[in-house]
N, C-alpha and C. Protein backbone atom coordinates (compact mmCIF):
# COMPACT_ATOMS: atom_id res chain seq x y z
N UNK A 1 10.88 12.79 0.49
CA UNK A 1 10.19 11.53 0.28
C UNK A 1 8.84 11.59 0.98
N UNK A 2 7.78 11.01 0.32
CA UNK A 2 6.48 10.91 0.89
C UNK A 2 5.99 9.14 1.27
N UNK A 3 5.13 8.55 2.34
CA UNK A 3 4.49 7.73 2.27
C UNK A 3 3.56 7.86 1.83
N UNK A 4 2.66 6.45 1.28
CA UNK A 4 1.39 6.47 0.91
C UNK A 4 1.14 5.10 1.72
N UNK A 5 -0.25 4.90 1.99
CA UNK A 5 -0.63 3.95 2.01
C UNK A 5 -1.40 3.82 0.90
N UNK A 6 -1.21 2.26 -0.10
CA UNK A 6 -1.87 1.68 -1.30
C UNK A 6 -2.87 0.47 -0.89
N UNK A 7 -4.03 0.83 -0.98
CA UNK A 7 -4.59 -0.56 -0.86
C UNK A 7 -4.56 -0.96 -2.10
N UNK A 8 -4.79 -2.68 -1.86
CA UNK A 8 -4.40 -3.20 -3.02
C UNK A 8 -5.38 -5.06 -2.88
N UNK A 9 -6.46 -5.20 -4.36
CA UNK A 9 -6.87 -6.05 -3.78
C UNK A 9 -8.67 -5.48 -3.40
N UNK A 10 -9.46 -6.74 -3.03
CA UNK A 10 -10.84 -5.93 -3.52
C UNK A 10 -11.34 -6.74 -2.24
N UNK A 11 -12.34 -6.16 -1.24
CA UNK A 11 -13.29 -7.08 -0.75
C UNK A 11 -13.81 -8.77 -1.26
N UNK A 12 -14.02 -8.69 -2.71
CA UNK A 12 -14.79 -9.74 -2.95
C UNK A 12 -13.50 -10.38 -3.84
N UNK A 13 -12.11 -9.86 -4.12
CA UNK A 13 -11.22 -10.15 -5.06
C UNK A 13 -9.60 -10.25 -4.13
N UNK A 14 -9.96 -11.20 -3.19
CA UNK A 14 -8.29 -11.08 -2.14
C UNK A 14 -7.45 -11.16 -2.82
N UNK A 15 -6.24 -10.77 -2.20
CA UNK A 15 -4.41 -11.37 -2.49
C UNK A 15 -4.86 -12.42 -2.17
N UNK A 16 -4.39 -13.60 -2.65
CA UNK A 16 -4.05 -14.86 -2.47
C UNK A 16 -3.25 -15.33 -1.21
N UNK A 17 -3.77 -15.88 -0.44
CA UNK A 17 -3.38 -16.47 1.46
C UNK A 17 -1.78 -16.76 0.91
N UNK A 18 -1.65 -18.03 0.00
CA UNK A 18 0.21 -17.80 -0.54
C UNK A 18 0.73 -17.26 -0.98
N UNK A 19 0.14 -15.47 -1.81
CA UNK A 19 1.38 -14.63 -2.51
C UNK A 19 2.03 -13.82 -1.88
N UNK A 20 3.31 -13.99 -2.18
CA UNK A 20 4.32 -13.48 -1.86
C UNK A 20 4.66 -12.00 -2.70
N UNK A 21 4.65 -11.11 -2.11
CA UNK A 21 4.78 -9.43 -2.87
C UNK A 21 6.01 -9.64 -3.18
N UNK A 22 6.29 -9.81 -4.70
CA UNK A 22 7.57 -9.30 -5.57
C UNK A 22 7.57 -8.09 -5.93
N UNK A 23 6.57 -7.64 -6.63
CA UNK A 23 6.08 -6.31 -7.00
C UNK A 23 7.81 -5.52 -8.14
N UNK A 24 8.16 -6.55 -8.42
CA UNK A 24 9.45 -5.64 -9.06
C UNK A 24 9.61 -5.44 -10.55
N UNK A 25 7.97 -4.87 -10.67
CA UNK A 25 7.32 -5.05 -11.98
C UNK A 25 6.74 -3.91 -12.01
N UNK A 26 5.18 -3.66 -11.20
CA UNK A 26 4.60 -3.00 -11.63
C UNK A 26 3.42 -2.83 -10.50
N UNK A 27 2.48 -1.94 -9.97
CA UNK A 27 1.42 -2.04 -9.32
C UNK A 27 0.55 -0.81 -9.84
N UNK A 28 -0.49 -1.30 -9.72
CA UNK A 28 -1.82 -0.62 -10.60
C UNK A 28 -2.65 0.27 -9.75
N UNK A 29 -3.12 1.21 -10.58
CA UNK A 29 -3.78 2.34 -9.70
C UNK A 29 -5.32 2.81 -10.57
N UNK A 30 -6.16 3.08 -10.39
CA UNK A 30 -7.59 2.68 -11.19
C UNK A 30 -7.78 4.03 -11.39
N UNK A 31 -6.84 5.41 -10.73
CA UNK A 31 -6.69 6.75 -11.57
C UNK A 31 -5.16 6.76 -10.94
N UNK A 32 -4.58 7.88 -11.94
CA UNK A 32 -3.54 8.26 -12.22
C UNK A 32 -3.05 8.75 -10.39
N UNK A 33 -1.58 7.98 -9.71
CA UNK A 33 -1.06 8.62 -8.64
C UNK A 33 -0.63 9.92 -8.54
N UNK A 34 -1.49 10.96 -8.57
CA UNK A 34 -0.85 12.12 -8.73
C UNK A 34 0.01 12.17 -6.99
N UNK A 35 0.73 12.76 -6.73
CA UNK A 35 1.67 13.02 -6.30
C UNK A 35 2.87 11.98 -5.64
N UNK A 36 2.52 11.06 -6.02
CA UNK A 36 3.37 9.87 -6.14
C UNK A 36 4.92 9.88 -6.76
N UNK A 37 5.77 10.06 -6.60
CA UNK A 37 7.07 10.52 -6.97
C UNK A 37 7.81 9.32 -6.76
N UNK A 38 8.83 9.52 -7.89
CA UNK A 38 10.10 8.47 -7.70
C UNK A 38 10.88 8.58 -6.08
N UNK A 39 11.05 7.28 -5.33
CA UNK A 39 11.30 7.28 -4.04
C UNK A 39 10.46 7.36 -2.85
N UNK A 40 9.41 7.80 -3.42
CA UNK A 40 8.36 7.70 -2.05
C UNK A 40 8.14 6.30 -2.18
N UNK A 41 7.45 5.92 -0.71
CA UNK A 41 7.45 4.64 -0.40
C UNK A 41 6.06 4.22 -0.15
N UNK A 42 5.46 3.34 -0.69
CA UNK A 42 3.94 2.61 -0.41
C UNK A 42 4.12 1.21 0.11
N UNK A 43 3.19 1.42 1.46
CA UNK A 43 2.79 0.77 2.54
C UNK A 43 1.95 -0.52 1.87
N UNK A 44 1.88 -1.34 1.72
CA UNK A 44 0.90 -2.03 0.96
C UNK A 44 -0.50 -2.62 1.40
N UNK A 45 -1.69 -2.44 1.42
CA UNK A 45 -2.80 -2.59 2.56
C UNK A 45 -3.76 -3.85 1.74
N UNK A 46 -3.48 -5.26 2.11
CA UNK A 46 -4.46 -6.56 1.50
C UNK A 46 -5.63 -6.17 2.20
N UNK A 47 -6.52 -5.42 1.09
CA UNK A 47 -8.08 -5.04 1.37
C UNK A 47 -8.91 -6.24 2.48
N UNK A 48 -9.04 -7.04 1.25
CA UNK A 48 -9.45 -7.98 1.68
C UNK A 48 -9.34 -8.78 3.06
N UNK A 49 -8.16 -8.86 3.93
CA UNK A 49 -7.45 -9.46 4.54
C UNK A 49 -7.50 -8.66 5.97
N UNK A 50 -7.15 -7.53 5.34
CA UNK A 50 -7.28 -6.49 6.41
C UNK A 50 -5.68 -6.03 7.05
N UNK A 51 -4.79 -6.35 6.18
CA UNK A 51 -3.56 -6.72 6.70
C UNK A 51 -2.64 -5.92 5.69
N UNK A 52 -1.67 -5.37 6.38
CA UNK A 52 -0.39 -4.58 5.74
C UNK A 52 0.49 -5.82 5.01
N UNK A 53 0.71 -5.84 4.33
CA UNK A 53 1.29 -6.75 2.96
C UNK A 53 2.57 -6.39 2.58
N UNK A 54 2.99 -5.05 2.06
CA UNK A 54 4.14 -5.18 1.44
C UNK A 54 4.88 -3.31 1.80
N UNK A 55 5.97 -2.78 1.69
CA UNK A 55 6.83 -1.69 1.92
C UNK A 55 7.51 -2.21 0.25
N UNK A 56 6.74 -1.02 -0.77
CA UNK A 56 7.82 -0.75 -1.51
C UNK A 56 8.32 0.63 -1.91
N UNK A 57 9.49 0.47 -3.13
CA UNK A 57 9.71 1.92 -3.01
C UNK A 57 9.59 1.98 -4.59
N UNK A 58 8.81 3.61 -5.19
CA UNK A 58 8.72 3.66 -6.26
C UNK A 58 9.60 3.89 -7.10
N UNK A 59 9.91 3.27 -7.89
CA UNK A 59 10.89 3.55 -9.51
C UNK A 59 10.25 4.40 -10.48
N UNK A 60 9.64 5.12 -10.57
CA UNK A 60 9.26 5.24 -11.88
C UNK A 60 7.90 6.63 -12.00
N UNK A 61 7.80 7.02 -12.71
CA UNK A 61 6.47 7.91 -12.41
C UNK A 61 5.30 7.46 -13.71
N UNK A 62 4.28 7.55 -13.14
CA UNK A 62 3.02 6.54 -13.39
C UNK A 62 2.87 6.66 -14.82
N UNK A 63 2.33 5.85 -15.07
CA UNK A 63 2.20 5.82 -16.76
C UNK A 63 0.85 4.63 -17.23
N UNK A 64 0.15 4.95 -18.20
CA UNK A 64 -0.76 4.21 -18.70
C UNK A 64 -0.66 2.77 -19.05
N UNK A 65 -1.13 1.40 -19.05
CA UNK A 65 -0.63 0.43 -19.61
C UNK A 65 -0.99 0.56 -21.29
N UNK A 66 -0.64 -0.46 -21.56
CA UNK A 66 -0.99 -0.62 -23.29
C UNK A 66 -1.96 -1.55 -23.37
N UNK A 67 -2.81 -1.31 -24.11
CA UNK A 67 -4.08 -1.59 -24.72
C UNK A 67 -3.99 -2.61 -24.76
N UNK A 68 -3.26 -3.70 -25.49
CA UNK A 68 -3.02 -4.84 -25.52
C UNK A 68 -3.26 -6.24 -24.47
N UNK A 69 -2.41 -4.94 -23.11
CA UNK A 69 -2.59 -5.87 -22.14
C UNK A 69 -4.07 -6.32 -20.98
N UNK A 70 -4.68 -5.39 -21.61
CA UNK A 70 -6.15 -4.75 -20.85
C UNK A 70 -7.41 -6.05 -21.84
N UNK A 71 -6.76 -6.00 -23.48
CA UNK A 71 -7.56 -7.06 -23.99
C UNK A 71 -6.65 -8.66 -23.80
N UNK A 72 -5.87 -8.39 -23.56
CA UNK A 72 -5.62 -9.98 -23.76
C UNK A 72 -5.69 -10.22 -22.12
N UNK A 73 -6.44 -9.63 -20.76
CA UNK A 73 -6.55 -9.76 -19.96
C UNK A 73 -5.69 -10.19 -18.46
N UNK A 74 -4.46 -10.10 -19.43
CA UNK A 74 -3.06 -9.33 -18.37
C UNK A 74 -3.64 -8.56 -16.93
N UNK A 75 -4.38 -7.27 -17.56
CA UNK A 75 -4.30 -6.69 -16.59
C UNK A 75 -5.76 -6.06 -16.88
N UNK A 76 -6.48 -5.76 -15.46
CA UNK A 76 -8.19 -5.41 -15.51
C UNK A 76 -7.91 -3.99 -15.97
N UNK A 77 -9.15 -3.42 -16.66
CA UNK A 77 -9.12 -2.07 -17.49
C UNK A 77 -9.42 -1.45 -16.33
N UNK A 78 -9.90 -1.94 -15.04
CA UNK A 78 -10.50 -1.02 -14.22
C UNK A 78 -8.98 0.09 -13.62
N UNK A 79 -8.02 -0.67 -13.85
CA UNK A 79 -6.69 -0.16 -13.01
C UNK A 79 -5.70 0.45 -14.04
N UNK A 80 -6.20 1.48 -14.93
CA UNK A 80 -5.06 1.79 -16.02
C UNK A 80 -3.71 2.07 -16.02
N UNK A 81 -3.48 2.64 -14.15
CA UNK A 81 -2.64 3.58 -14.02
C UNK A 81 -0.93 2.50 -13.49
N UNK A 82 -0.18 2.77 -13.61
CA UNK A 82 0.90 2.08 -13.10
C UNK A 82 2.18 2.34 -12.65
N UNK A 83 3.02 1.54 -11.86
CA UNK A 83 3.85 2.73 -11.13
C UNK A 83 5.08 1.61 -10.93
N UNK A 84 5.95 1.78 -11.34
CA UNK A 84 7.20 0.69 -11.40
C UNK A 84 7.80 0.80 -10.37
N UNK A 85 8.08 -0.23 -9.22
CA UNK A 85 8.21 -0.36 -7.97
C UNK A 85 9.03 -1.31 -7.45
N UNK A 86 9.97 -1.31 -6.02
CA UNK A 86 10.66 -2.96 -6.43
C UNK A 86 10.44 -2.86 -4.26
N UNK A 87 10.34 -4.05 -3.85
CA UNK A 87 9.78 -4.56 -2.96
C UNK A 87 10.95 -4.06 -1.61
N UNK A 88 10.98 -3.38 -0.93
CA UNK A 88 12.37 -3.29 -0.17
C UNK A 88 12.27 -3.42 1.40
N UNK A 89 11.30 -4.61 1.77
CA UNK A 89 10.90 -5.10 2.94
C UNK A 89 10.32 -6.98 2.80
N UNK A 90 11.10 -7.22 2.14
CA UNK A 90 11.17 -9.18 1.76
C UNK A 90 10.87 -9.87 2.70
N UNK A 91 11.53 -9.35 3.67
CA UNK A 91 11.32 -10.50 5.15
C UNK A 91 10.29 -10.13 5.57
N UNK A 92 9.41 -8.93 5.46
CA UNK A 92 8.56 -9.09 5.96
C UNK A 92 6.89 -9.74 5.33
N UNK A 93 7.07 -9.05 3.57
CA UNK A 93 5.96 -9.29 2.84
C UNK A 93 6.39 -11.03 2.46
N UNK A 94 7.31 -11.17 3.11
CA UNK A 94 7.18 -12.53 2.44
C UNK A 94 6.20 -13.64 3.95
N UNK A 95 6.11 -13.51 4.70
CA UNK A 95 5.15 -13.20 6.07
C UNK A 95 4.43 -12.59 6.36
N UNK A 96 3.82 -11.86 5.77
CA UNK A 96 2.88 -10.64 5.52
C UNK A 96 1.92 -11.35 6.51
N UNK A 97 1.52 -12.79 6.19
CA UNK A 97 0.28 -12.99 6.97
C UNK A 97 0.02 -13.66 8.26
N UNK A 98 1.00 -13.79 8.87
CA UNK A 98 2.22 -14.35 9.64
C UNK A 98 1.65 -13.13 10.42
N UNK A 99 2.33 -12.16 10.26
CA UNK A 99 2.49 -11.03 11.12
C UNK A 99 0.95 -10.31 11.52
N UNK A 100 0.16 -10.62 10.82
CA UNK A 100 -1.52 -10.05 11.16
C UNK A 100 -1.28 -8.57 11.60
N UNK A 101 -1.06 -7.65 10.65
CA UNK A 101 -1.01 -5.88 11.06
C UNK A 101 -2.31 -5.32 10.35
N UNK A 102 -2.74 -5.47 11.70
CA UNK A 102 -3.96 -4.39 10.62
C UNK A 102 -3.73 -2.96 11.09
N UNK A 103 -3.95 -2.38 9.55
CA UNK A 103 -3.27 -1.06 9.44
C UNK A 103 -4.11 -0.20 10.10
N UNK A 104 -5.44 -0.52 10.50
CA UNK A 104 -6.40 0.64 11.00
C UNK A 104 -6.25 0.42 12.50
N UNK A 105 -6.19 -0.62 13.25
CA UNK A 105 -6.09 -0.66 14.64
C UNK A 105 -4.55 -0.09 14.96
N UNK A 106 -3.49 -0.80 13.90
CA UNK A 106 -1.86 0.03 14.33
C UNK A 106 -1.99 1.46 14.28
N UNK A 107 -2.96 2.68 13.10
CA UNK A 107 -3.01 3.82 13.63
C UNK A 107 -3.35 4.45 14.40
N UNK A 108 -4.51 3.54 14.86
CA UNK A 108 -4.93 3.87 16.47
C UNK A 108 -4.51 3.70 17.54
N UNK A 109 -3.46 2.62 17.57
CA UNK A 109 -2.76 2.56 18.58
C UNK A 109 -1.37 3.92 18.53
N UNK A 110 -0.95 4.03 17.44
CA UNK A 110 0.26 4.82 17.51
C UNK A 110 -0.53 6.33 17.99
N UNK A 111 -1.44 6.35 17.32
CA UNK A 111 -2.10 7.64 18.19
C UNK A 111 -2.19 7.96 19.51
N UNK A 112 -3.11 6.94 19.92
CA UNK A 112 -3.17 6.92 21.46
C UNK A 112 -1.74 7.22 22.32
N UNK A 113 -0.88 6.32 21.46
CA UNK A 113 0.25 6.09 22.48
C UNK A 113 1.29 7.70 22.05
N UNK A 114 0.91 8.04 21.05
CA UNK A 114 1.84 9.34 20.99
C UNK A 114 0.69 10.94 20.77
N UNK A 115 -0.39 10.67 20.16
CA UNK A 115 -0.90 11.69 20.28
C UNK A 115 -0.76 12.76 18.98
N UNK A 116 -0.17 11.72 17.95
CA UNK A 116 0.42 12.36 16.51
C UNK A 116 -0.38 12.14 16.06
N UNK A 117 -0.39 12.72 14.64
CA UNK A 117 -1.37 12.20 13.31
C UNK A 117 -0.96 11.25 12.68
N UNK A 118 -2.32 10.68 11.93
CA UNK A 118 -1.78 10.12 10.95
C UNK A 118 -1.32 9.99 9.81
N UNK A 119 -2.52 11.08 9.12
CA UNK A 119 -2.61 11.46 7.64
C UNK A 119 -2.44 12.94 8.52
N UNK A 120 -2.48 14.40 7.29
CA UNK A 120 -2.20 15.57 7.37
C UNK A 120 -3.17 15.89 8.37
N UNK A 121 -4.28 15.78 8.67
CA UNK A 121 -5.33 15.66 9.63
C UNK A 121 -6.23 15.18 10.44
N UNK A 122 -5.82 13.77 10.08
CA UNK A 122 -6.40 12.85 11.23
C UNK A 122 -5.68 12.08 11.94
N UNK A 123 -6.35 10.99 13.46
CA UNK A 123 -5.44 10.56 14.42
C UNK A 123 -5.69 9.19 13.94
N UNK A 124 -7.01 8.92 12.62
CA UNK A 124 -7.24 7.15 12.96
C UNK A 124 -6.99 7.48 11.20
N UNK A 125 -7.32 6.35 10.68
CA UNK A 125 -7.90 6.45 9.35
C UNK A 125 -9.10 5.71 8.82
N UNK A 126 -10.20 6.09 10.04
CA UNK A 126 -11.34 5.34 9.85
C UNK A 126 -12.17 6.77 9.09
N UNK A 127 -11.77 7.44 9.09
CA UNK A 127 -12.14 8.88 7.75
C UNK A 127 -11.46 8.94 6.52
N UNK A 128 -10.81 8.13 6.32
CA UNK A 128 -10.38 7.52 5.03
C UNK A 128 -11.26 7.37 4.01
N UNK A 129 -11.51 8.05 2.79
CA UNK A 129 -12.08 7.63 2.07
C UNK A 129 -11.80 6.45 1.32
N UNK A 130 -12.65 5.68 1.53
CA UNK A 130 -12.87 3.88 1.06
C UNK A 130 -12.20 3.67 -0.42
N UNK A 131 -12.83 4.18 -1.01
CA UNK A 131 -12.90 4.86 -2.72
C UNK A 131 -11.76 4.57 -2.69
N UNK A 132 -10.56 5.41 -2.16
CA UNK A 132 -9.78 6.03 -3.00
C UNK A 132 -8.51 4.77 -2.44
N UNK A 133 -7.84 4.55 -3.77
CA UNK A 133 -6.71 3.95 -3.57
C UNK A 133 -4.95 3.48 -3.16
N UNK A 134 -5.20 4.74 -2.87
CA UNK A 134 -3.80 5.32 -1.97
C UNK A 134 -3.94 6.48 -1.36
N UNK A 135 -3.51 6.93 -0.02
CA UNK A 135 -3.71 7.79 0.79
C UNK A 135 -2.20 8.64 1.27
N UNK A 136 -1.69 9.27 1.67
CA UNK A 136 -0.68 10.00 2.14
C UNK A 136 -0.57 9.74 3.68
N UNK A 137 0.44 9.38 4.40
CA UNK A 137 0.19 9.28 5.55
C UNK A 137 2.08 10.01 5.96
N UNK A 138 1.84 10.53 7.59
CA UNK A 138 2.87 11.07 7.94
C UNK A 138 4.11 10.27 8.24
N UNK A 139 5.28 10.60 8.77
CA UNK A 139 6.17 10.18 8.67
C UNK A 139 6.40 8.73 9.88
N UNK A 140 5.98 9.73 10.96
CA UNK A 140 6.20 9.25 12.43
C UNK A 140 5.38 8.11 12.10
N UNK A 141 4.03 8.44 11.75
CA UNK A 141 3.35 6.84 11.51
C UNK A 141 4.16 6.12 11.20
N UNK A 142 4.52 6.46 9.54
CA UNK A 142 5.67 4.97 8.73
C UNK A 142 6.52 4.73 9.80
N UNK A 143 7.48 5.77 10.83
CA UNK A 143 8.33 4.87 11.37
C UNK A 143 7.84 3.66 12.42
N UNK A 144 6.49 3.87 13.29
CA UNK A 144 5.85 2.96 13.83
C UNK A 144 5.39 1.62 13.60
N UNK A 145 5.23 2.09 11.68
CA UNK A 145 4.71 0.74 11.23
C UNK A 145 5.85 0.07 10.66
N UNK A 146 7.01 0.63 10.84
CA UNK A 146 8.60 -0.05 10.23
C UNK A 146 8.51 -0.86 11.05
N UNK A 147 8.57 -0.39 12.66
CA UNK A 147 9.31 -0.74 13.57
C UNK A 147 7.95 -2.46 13.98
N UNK A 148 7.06 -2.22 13.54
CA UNK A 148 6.23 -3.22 13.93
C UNK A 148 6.33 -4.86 13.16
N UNK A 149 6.48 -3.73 11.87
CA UNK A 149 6.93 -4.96 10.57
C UNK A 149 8.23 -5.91 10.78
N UNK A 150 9.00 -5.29 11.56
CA UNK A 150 10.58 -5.59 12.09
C UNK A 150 10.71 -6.26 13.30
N UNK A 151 9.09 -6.13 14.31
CA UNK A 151 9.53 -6.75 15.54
C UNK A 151 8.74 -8.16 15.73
N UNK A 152 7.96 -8.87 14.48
CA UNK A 152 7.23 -10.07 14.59
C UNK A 152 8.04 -11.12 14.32
């Protein structure tokens, strides 16, 4: 099993202060998740907000939407890619904002305090490329950010 962290959500385009992550549908990716596999788990990151949002786990391996839904404005063309997912941290995304985790100061702290990585080669993820919409991150992190999501 792999983590990712997914941001999700735009600077100028927030999650909504009241939504609640169901996600037991579908979440969008603006290129194809390559190494994204059935069972890995995405961290969910409200851009906007600055705040860890949702733990789900993937169902499904990515697939294009249908045309249909891109014109009748369902869903923005900018995000073709999609990944069938079902939410398996409720108590917490349903408080998501409640709990105020911001994901870039929690990797810096788990660093400091252990001296691990975060991603395959870094200690923060302020070298994160911005761009990109999901990232790989190590294990020990996810268990840090379980255990944080679990103790608010």
């Amino acid at each position: 099993m792999n983590y990712w962290i997914k941001q999700l959500g735009l600077p100028h385009d927030k999650i909504k202060l009241n939504d609640k992550c169901d996600f037991s549908r579908t979440i969008d990716f603006p290129e194809r998740p390559t190494g994204v596999k059935i069972g890995d788990q995405l961290f969910v990151y409200a851009v906007g907000h600055k705040f860890l949002y949702a733990q789900l786990e993937v169902l499904s391996v990515p697939f294009e939407g249908h045309p249909e839904e891109f014109s009748s404005g369902r869903r923005h063309p900018s995000f073709p890619w999609l990944l069938y997912c079902r939410n398996v941290n409720k108590a917490f995304s349903d408080h998501w904002l409640e709990h105020q985790l911001d994901l870039y100061q929690l990797a810096e702290e788990y660093h400091a305090q252990t001296g691990a990585l975060v991603t395959k080669t870094k200690g923060n993820l302020n070298a994160v490329n911005a761009q990109k919409s999901y990232f790989k991150v190590q294990e020990g992190f996810v268990q840090y950010l379980i255990q944080k999501m679990a103790s608010k």
